[in-house]
Protein backbone atom coordinates (compact mmCIF):
# COMPACT_ATOMS: atom_id res chain seq x y z
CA UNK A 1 21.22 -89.87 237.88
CA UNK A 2 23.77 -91.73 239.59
CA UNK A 3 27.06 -92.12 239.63
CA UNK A 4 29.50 -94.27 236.62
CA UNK A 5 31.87 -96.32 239.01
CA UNK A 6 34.79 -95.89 236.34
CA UNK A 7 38.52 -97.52 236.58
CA UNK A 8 41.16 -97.48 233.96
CA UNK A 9 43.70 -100.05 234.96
CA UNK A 10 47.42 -101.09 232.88
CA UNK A 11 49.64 -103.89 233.14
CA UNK A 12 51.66 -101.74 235.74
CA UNK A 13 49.16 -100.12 238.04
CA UNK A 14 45.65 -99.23 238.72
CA UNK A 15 45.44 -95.74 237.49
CA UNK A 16 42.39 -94.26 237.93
CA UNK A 17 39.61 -95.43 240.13
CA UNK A 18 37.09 -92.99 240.90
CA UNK A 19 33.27 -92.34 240.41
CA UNK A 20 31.99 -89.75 237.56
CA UNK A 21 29.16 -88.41 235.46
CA UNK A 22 30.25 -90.31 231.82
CA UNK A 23 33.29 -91.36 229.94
CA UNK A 24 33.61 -91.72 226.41
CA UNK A 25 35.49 -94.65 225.15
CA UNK A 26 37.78 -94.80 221.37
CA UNK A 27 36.02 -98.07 220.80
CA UNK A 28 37.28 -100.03 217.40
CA UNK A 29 34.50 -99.71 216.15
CA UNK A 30 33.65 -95.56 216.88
CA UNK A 31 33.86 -94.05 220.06
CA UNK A 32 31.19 -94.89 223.18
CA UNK A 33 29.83 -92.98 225.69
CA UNK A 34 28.99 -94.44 229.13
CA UNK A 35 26.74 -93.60 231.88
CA UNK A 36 25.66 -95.34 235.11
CA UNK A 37 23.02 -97.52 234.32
CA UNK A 38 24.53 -98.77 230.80
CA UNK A 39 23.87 -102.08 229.12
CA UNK A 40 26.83 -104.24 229.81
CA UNK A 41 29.11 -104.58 226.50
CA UNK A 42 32.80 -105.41 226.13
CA UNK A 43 34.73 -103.92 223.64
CA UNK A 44 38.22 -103.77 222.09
CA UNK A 45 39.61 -100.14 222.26
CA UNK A 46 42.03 -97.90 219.92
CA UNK A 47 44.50 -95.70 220.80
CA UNK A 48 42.81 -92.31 221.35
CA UNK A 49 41.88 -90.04 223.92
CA UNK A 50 39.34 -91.49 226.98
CA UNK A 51 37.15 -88.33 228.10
CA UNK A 52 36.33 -88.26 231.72
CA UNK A 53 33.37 -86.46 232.80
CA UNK A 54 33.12 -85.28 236.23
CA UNK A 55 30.24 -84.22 236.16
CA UNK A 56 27.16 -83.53 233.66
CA UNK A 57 28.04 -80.34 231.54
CA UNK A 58 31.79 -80.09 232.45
CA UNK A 59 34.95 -79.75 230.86
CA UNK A 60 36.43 -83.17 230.28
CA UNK A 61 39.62 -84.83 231.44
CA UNK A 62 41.29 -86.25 228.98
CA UNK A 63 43.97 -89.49 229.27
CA UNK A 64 45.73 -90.72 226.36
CA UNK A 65 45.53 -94.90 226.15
CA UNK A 66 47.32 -97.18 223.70
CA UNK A 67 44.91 -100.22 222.86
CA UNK A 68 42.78 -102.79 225.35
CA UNK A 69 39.73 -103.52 226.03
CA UNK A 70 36.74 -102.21 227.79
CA UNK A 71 34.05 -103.82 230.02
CA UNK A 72 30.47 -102.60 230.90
CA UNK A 73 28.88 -104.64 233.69
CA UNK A 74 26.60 -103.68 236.78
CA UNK A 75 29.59 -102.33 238.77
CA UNK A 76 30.62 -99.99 236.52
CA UNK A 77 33.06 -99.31 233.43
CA UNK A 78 36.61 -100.90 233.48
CA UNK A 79 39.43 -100.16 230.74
CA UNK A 80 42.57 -102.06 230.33
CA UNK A 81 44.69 -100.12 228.93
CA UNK A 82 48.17 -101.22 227.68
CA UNK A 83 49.20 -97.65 228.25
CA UNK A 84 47.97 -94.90 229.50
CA UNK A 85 49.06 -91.07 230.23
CA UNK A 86 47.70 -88.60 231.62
CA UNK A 87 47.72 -85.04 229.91
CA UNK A 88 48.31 -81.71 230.82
């Protein structure tokens, strides 16, 4: 399968921009998992950990975000974090 274009972006900078296997979202309403390919969907996010998978079967990455929103669409996955750090 291909790759999930995937960029996490706050007010202050573009953080992450980079292509991956799946990331799971902490949606409002229950977490999401996204792969290339997914139905496009927006959706408000709470604070929680995003999980960044490189690739299928591996560890994940985890970043810490404070609220935002989230955006499916044919290019890929975009958060908007207000905040985000990275762990570890």
């Amino acid at each position: 399968m291909a790759d999930l274009h995937f960029e996490l972006v706050t007010p202050e900078k573009l953080v992450r921009s980079d292509d991956v296997h799946m990331v799971v979202v902490p949606g409002t309403d229950g977490d999401f998992g996204v792969l290339a390919g997914h139905a496009p969907f927006m959706s408000t996010i709470r604070n929680g950990d995003l999980l960044i998978h490189r690739t299928a079967g591996g560890a994940p990455e985890r970043i810490a975000i404070e609220g935002g929103f989230a955006e499916v669409n044919d290019k890929g996955l975009t958060v908007l974090a207000e905040k985000a750090s990275i762990e570890g």
